[in-house]
Protein backbone atom coordinates (compact mmCIF):
# COMPACT_ATOMS: atom_id res chain seq x y z
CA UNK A 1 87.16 117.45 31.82
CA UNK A 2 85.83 121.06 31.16
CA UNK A 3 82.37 119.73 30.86
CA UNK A 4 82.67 118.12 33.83
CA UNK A 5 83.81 120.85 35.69
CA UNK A 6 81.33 122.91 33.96
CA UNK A 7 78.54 120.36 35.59
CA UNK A 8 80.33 120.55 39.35
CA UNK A 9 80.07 124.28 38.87
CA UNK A 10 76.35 124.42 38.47
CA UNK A 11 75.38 121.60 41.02
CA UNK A 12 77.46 123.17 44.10
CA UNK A 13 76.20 126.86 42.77
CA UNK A 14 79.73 128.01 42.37
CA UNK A 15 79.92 131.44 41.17
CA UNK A 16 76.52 131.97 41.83
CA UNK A 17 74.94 134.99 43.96
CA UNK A 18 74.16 133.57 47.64
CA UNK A 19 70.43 134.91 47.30
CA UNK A 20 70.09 132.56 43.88
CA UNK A 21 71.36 129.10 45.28
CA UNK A 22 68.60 126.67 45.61
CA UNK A 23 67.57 124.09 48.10
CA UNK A 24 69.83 121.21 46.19
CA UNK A 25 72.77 123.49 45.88
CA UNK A 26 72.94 124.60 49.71
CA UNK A 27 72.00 120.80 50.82
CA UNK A 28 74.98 119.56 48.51
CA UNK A 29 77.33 122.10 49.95
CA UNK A 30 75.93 121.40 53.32
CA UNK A 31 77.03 117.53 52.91
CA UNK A 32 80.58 118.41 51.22
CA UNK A 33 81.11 120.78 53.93
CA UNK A 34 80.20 118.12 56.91
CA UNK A 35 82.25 115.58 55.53
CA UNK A 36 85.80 118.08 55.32
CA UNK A 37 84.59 119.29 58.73
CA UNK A 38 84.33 115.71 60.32
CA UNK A 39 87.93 114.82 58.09
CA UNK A 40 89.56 117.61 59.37
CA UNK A 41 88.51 117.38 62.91
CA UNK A 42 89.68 113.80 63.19
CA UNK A 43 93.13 115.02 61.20
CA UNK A 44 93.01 117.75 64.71
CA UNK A 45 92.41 114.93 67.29
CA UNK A 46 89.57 114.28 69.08
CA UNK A 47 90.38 116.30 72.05
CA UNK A 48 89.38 119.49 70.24
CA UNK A 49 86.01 118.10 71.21
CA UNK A 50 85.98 116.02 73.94
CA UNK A 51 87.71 119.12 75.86
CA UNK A 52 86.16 121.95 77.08
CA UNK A 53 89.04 124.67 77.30
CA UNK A 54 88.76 128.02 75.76
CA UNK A 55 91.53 127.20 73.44
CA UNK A 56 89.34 123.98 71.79
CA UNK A 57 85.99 125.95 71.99
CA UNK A 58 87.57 128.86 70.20
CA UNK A 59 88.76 126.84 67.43
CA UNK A 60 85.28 124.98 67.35
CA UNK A 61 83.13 128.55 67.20
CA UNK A 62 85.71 129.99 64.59
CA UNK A 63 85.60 126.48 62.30
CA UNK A 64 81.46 126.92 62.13
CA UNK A 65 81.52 130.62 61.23
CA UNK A 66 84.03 130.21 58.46
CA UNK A 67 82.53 126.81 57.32
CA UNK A 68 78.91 128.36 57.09
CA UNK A 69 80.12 130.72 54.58
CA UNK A 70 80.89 127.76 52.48
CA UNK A 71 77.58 126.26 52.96
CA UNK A 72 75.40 129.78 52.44
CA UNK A 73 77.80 130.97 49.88
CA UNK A 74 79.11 134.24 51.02
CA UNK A 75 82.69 133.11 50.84
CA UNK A 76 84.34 131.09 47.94
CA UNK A 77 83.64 127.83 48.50
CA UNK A 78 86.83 125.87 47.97
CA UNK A 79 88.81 128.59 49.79
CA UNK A 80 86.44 128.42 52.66
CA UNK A 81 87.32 124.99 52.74
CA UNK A 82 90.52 125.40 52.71
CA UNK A 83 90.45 127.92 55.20
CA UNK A 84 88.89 125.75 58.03
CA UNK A 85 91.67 122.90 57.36
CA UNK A 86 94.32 125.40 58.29
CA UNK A 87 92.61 126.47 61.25
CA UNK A 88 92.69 123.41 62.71
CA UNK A 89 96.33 122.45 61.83
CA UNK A 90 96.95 125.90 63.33
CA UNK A 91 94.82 124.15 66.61
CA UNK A 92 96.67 121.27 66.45
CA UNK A 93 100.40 122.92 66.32
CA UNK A 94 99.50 124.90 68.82
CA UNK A 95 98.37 121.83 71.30
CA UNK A 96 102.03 119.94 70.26
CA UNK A 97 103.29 123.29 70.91
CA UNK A 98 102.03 123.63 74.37
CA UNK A 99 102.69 119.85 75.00
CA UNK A 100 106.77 120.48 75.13
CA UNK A 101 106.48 124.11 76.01
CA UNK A 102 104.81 124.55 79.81
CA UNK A 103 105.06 128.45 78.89
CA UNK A 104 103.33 128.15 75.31
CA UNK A 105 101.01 126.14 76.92
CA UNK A 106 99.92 128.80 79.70
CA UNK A 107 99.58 131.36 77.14
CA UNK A 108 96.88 129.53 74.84
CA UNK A 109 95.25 127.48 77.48
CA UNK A 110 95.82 128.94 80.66
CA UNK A 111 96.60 127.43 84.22
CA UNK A 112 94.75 125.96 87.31
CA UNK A 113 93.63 128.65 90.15
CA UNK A 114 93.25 126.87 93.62
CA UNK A 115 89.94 128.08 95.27
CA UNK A 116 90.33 125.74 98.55
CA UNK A 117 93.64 124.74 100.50
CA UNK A 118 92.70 122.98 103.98
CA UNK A 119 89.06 123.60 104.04
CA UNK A 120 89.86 127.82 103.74
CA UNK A 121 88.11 129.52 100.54
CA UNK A 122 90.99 132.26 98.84
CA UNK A 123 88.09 134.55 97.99
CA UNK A 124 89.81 136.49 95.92
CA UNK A 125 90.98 133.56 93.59
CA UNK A 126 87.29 132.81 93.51
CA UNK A 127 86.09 136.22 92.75
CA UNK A 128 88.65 136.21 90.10
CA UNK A 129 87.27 133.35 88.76
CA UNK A 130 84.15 134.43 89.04
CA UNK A 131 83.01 130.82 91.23
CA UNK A 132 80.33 132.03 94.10
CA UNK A 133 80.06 129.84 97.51
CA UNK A 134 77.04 128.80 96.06
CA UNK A 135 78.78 127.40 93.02
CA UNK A 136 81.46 126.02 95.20
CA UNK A 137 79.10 124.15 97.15
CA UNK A 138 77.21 122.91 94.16
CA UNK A 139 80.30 121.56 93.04
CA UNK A 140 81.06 120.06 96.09
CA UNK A 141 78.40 117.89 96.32
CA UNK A 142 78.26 117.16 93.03
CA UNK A 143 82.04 116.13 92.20
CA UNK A 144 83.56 115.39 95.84
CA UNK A 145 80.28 114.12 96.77
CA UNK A 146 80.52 116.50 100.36
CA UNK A 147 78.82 119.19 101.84
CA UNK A 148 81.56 119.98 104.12
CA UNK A 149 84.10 122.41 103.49
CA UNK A 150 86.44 121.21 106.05
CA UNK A 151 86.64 117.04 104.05
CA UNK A 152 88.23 119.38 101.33
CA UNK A 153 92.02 119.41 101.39
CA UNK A 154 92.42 121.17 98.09
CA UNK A 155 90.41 122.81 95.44
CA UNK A 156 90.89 124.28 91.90
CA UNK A 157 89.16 125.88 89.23
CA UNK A 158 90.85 123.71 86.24
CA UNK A 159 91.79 125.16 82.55
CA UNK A 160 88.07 123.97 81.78
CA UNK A 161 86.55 125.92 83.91
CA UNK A 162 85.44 123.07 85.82
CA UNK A 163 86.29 122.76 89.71
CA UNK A 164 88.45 119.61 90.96
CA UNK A 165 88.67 118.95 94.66
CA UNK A 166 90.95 116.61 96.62
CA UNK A 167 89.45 115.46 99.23
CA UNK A 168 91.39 115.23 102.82
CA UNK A 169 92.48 111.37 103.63
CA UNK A 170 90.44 109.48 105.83
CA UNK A 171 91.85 107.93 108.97
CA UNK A 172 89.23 105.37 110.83
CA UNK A 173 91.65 105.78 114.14
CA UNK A 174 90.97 109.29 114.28
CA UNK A 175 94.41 110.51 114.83
């Protein structure tokens, strides 16, 4: 068993300075450390990337830092490991967390500003949100398929970041 761990030690370059692992060595780590990656996403749900909230891309920009210090050796490997799982368990109580908790779930992912009520802009909701006419209009077109302000009944800039509109019913009598 020693020998073989002995073997594993030298082919993933464990213990080794990061400056003195070779091309197999990083590649090999590279593949171990896509394969936990791609395990432990699916073990997070497949929201974490299908989603585009803050609280999903945070976990997605903190999983690649820590895993890259796995792959270019800077960090112990197995701990590195290790340490990404737990992040996204941490992702993934949080989300069951803010699924029965409205509150929890305002804190980590935030809530829904409306931009448009009745075809009238709040332009200070906007400017808060940092959404220009321009982009409003851009958005417009491109998601309620309109160019006119007054079709929209309600608008908001969603936890994403994206903008969702509700468009004013249509009556053919006119009334």
């Amino acid at each position: 068993m020693n020998a073989f761990w002995n073997s594993f030690e030298i082919l993933l370059g464990l213990g080794v300075e990061p400056r003195n692992l070779t091309f197999v060595q990083i590649s090999l780590r590279g593949i171990i450390v896509f394969l936990v990656a791609l395990a432990a996403v699916r073990l997070g749900h497949k929201r974490s990337l299908a989603r585009k909230t803050p609280f999903d891309a945070v976990l997605l920009v903190i999983l690649a830092a820590v895993l890259s210090r796995a792959i270019n050796g800077s960090a112990a490997f197995f701990a590195t490991l290790g340490g990404g799982v737990v992040l996204v368990l941490i992702h993934r109580l949080f989300a069951y967390l803010a699924f029965y908790s409205h509150g929890f779930g305002i804190l980590v992912k935030g809530r829904p500003d409306v931009i448009v009520r009745d075809g009238q802009c709040d332009l200070d909701v906007m400017r808060r949100n940092h959404v220009s006419m321009h982009d409003l209009d851009e958005d417009m077109r491109l998601s309620a398929h309109t160019d006119d302000l007054s079709n929209i009944r309600l608008a908001r800039v969603e936890r994403s970041g994206d903008i969702s509109f509700i468009k004013n019913k249509f009556d053919p009598a006119g009334t």
